[in-house]
Every structure is written in structure tokens, then in C-alpha cells.
PDB file of N, CA and C in Angstrom:
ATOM      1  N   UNK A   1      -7.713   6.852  -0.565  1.00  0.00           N
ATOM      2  CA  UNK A   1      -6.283   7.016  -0.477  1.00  0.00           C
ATOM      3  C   UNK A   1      -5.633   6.190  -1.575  1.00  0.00           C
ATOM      4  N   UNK A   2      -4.834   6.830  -2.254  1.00  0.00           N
ATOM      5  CA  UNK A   2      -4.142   6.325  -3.571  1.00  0.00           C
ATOM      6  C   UNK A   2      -3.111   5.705  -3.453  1.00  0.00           C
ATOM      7  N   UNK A   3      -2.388   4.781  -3.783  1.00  0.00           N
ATOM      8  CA  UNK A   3      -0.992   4.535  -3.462  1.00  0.00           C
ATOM      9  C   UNK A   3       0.238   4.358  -5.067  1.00  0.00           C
ATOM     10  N   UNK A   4       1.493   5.097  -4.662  1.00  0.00           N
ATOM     11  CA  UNK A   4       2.173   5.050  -5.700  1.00  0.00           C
ATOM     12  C   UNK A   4       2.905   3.521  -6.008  1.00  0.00           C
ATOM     13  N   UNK A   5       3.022   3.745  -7.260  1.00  0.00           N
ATOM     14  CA  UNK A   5       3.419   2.270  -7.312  1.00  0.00           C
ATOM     15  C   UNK A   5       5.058   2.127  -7.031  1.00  0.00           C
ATOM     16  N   UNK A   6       5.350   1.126  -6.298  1.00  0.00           N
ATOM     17  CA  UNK A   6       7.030   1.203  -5.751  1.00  0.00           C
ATOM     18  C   UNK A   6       7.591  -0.437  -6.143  1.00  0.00           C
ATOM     19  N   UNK A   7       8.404  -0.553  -6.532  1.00  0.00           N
ATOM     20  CA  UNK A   7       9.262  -2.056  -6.347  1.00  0.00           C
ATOM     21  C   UNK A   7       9.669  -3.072  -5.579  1.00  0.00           C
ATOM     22  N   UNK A   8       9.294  -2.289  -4.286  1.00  0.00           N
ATOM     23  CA  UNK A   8       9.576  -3.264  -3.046  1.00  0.00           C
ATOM     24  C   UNK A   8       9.383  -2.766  -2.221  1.00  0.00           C
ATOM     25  N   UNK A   9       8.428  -3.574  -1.249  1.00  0.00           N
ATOM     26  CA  UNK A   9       8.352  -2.924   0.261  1.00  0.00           C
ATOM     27  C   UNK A   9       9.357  -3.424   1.126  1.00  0.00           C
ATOM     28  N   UNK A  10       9.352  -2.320   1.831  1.00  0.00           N
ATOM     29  CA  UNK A  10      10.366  -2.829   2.650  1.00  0.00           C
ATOM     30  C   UNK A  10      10.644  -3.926   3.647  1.00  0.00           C
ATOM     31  N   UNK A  11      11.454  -4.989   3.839  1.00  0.00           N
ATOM     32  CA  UNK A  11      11.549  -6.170   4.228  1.00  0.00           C
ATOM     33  C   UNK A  11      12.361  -6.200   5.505  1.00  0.00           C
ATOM     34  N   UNK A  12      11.801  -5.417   6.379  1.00  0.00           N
ATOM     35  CA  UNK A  12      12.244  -5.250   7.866  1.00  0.00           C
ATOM     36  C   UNK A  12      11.697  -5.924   8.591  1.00  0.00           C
ATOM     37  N   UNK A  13      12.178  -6.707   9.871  1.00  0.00           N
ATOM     38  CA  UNK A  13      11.341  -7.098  11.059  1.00  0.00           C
ATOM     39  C   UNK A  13       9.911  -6.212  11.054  1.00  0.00           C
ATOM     40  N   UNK A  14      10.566  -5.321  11.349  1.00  0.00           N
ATOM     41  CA  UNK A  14       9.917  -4.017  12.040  1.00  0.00           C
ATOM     42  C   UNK A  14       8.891  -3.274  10.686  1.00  0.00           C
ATOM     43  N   UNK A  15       7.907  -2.995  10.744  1.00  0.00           N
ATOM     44  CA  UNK A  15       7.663  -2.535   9.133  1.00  0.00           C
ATOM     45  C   UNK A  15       7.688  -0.637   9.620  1.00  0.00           C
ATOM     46  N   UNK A  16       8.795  -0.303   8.829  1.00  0.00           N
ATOM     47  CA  UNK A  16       8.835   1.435   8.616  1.00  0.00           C
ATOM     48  C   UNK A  16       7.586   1.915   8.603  1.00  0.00           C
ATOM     49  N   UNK A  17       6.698   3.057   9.577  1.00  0.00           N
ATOM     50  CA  UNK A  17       5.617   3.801   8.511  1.00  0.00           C
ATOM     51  C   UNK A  17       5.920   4.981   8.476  1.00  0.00           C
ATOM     52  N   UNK A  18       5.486   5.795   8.057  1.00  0.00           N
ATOM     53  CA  UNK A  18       5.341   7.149   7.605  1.00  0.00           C
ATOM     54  C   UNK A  18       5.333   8.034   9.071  1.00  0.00           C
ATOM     55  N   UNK A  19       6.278   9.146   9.386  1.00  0.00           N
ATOM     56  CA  UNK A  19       5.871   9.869  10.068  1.00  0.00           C
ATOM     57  C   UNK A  19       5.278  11.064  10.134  1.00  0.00           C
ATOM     58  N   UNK A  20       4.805  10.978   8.987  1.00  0.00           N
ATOM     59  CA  UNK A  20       3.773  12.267   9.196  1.00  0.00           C
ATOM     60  C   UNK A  20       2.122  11.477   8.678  1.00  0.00           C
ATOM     61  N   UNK A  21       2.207  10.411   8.232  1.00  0.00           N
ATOM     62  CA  UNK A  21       0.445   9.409   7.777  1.00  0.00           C
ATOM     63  C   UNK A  21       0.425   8.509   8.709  1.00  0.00           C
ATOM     64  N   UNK A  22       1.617   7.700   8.926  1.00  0.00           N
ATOM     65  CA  UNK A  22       1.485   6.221   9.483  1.00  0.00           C
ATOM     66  C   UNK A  22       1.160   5.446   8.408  1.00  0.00           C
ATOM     67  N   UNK A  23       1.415   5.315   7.023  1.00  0.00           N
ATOM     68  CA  UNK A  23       1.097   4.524   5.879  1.00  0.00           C
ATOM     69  C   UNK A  23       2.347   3.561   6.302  1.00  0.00           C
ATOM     70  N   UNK A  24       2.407   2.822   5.961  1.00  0.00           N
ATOM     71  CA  UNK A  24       3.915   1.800   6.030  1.00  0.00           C
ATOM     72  C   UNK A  24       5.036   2.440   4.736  1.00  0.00           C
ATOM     73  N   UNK A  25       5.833   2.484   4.938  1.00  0.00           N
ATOM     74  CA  UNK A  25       6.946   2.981   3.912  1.00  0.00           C
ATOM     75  C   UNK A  25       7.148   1.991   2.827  1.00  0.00           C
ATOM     76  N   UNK A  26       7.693   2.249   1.569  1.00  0.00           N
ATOM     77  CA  UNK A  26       7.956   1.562   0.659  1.00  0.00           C
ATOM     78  C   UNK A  26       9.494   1.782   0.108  1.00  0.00           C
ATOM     79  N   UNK A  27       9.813   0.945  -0.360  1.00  0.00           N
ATOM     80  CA  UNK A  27      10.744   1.577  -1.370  1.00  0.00           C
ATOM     81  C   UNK A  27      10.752   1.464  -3.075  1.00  0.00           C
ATOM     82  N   UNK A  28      11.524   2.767  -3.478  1.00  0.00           N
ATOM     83  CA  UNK A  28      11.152   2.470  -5.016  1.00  0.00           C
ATOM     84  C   UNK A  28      12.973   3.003  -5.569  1.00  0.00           C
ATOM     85  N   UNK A  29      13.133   1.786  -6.356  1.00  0.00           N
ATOM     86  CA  UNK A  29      14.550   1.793  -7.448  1.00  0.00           C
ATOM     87  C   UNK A  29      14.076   3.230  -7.984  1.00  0.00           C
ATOM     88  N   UNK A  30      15.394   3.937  -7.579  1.00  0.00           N
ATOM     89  CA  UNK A  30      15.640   4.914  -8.539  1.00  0.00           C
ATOM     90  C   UNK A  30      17.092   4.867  -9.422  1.00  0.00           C
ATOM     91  N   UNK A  31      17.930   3.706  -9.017  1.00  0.00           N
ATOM     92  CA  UNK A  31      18.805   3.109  -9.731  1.00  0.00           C
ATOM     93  C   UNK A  31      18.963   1.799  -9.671  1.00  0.00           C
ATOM     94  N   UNK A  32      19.520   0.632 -10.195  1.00  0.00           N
ATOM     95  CA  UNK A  32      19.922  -0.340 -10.009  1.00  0.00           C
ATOM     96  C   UNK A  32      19.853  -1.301  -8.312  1.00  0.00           C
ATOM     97  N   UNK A  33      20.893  -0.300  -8.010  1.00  0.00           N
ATOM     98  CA  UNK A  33      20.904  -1.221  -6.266  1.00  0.00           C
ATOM     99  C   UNK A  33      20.254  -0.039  -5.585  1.00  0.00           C
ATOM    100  N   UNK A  34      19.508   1.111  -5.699  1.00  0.00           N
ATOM    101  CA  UNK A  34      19.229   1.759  -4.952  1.00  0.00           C
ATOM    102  C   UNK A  34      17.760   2.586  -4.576  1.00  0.00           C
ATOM    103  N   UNK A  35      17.109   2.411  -3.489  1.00  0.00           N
ATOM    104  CA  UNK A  35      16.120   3.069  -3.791  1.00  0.00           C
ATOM    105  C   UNK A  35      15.994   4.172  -2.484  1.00  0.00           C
ATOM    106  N   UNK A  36      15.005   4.982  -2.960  1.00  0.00           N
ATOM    107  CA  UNK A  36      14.395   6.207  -2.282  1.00  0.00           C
ATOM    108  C   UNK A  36      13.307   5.713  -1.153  1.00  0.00           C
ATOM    109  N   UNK A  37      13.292   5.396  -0.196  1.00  0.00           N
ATOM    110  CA  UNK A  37      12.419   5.517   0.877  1.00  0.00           C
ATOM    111  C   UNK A  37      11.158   6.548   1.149  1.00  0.00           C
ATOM    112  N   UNK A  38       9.472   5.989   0.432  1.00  0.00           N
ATOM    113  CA  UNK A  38       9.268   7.029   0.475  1.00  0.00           C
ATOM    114  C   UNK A  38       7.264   6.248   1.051  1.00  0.00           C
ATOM    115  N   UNK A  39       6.458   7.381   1.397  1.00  0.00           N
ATOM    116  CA  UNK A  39       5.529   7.410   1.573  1.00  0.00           C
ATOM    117  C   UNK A  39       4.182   6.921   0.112  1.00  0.00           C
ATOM    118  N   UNK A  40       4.027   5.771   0.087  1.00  0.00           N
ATOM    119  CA  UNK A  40       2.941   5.836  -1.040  1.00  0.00           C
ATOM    120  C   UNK A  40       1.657   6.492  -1.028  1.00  0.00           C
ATOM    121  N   UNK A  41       1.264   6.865   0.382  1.00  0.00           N
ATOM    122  CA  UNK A  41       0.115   7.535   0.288  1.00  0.00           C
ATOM    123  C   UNK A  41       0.251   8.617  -0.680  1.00  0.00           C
ATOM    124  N   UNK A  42      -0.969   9.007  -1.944  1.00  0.00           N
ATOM    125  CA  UNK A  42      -0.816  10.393  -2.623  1.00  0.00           C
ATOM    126  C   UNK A  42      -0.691  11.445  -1.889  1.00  0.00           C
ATOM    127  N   UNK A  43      -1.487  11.659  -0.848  1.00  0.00           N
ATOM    128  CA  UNK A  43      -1.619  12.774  -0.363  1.00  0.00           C
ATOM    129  C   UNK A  43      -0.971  12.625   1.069  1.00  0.00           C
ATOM    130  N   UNK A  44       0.179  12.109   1.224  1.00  0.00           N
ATOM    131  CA  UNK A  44       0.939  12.579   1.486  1.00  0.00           C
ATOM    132  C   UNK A  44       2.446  13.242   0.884  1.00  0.00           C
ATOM    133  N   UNK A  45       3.440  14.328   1.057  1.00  0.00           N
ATOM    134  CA  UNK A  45       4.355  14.606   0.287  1.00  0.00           C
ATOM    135  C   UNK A  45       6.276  13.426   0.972  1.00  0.00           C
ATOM    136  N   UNK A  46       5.453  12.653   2.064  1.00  0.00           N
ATOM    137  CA  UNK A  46       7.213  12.274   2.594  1.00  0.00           C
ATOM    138  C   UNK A  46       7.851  11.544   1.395  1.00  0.00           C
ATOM    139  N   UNK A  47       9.203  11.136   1.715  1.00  0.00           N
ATOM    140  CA  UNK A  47       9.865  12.574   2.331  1.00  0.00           C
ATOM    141  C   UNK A  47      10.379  13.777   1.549  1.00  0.00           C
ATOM    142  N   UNK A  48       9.637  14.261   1.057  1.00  0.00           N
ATOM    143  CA  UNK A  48      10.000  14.887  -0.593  1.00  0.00           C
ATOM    144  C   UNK A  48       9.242  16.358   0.603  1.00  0.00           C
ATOM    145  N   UNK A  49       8.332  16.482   1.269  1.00  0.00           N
ATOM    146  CA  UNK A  49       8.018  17.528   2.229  1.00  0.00           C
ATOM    147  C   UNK A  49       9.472  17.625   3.570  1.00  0.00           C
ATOM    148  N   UNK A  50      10.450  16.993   3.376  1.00  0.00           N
ATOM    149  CA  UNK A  50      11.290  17.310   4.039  1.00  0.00           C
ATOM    150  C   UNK A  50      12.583  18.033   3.709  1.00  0.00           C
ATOM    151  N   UNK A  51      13.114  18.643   4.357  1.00  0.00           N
ATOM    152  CA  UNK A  51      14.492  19.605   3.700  1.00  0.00           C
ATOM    153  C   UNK A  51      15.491  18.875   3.498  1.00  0.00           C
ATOM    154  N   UNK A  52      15.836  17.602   3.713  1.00  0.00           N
ATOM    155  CA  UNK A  52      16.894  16.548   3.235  1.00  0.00           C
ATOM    156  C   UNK A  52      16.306  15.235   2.963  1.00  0.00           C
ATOM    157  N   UNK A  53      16.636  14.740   1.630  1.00  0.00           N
ATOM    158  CA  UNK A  53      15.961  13.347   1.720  1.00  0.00           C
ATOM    159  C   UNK A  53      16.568  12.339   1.766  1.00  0.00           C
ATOM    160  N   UNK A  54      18.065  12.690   1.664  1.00  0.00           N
ATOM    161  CA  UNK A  54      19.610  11.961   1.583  1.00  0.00           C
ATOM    162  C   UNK A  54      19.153  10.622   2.649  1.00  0.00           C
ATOM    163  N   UNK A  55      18.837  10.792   3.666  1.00  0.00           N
ATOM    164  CA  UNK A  55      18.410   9.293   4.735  1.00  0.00           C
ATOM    165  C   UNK A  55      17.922   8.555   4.287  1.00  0.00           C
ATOM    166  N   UNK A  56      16.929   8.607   2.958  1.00  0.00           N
ATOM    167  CA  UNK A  56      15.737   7.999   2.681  1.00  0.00           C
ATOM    168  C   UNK A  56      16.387   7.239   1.497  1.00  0.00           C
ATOM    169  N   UNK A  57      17.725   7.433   1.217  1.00  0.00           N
ATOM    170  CA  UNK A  57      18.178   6.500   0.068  1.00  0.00           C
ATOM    171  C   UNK A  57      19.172   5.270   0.944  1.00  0.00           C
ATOM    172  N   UNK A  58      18.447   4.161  -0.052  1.00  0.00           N
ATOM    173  CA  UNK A  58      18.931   2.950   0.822  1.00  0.00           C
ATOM    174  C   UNK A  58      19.594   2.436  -0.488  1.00  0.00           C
ATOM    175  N   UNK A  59      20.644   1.146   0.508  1.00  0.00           N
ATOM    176  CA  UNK A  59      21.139   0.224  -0.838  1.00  0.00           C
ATOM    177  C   UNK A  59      20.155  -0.876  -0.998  1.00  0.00           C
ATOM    178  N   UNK A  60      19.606  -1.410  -1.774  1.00  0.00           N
ATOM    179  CA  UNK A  60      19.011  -2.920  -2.007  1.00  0.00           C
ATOM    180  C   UNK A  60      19.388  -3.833  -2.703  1.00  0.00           C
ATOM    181  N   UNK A  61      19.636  -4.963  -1.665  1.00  0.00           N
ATOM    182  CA  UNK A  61      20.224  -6.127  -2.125  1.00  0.00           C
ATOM    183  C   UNK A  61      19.920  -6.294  -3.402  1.00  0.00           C
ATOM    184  N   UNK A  62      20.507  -7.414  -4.168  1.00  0.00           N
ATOM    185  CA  UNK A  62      20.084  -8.059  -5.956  1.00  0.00           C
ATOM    186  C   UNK A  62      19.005  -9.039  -4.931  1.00  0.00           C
ATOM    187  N   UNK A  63      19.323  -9.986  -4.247  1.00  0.00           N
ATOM    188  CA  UNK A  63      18.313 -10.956  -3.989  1.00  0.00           C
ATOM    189  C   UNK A  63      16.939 -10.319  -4.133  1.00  0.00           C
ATOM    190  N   UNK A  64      16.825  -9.600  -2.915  1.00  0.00           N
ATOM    191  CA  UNK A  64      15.226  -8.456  -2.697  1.00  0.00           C
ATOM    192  C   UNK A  64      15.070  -8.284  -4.027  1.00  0.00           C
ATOM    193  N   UNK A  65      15.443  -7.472  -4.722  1.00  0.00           N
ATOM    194  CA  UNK A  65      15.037  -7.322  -6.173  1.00  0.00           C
ATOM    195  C   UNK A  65      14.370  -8.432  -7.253  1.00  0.00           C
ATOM    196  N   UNK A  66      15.022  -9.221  -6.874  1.00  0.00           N
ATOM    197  CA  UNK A  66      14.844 -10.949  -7.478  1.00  0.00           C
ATOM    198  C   UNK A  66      13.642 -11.161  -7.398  1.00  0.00           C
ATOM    199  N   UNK A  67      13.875 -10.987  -5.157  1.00  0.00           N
ATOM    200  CA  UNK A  67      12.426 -11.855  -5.088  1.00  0.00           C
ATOM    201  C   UNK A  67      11.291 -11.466  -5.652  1.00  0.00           C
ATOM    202  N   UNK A  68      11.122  -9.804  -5.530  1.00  0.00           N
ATOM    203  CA  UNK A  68       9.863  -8.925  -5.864  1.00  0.00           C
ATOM    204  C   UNK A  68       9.825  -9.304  -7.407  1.00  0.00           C
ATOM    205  N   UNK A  69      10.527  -8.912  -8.421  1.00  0.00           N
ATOM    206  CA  UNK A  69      10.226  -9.395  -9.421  1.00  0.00           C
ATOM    207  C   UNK A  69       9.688 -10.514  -9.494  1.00  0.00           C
ATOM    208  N   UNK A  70      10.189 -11.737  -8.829  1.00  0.00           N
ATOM    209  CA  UNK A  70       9.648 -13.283  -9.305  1.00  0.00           C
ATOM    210  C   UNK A  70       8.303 -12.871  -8.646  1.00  0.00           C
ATOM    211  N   UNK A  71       7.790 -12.417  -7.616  1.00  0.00           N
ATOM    212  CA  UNK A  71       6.049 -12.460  -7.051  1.00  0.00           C
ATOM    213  C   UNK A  71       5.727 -11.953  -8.100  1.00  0.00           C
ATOM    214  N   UNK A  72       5.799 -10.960  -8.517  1.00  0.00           N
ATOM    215  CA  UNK A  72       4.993 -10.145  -9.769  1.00  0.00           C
ATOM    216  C   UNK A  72       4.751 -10.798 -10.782  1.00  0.00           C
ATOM    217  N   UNK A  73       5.902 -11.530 -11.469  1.00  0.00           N
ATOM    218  CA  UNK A  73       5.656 -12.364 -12.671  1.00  0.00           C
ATOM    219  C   UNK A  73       4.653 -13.766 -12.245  1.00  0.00           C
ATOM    220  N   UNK A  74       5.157 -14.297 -11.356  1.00  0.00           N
ATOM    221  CA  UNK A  74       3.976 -15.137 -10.549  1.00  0.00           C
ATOM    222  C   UNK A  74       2.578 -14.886 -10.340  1.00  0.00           C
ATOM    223  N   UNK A  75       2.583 -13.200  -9.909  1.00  0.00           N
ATOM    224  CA  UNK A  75       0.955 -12.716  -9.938  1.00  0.00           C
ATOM    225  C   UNK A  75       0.441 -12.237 -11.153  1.00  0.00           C
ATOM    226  N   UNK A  76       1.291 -12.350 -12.352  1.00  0.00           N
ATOM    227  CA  UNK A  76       0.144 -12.164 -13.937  1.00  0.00           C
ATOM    228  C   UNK A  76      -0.053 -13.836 -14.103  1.00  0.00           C
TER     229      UNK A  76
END
């Protein structure tokens, strides 16, 4: 199982997964403050296999963004 690469997982109590895999959800910037809520498993299509994906766009804080960047530069 492959996973796409995303910018931030999501930072819920609760961790989102997938309802059609059960993978945990991710999110990935598709603008500035905003990302698409989506399934990293490859072989799965959520939510891009659904007829609206409008739910799956969230706002994300600048902090969240921050933090994920600073781990990354921390992990090279």
C-alpha cells in the first residue's frame, strides 16, 4: 500500500480515517490556508470517488503549517 505525499496530518483528538479503507485521513495544501481532505492510500480513490468533495476542504491554521514544516526541516 502506497501512500501520497500530503503536508499535514490531521491534528484532531479523534484521528479521521477513511470511509471506504480505514487509512487515517490526511490533509494536503492546495492553497495557502487551505487543504483538501483526502485518503493517502493509492488505491484508494476518496474523496475524489465521491460526487461532492466540497466537505473535504478545510481551513488550516498558519501555526499547523509552521509546525509541519519545522518537523520536516528537523527530519533532514
Amino acid at each position: 500500500m502506497s501512500d501520497r505525499k500530503c503536508e499535514a496530518e490531521l491534528n484532531d483528538a479523534t484521528t479521521a480515517v477513511c470511509p471506504d479503507c480505514t487509512t487515517n485521513l490526511k490533509k494536503c495544501l492546495i492553497q495557502q490556508n487551505y487543504a483538501v481532505v483526502i485518503c493517502p492510500n493509492l488505491d484508494c480513490g476518496y474523496p475524489f470517488n465521491q460526487t461532492q468533495a466540497i466537505n473535504n476542504i478545510v481551513y488550516v491554521k498558519e501555526k499547523e503549517i509552521i509546525e509541519v514544516a519545522k518537523s520536516r526541516l528537523a527530519d533532514k
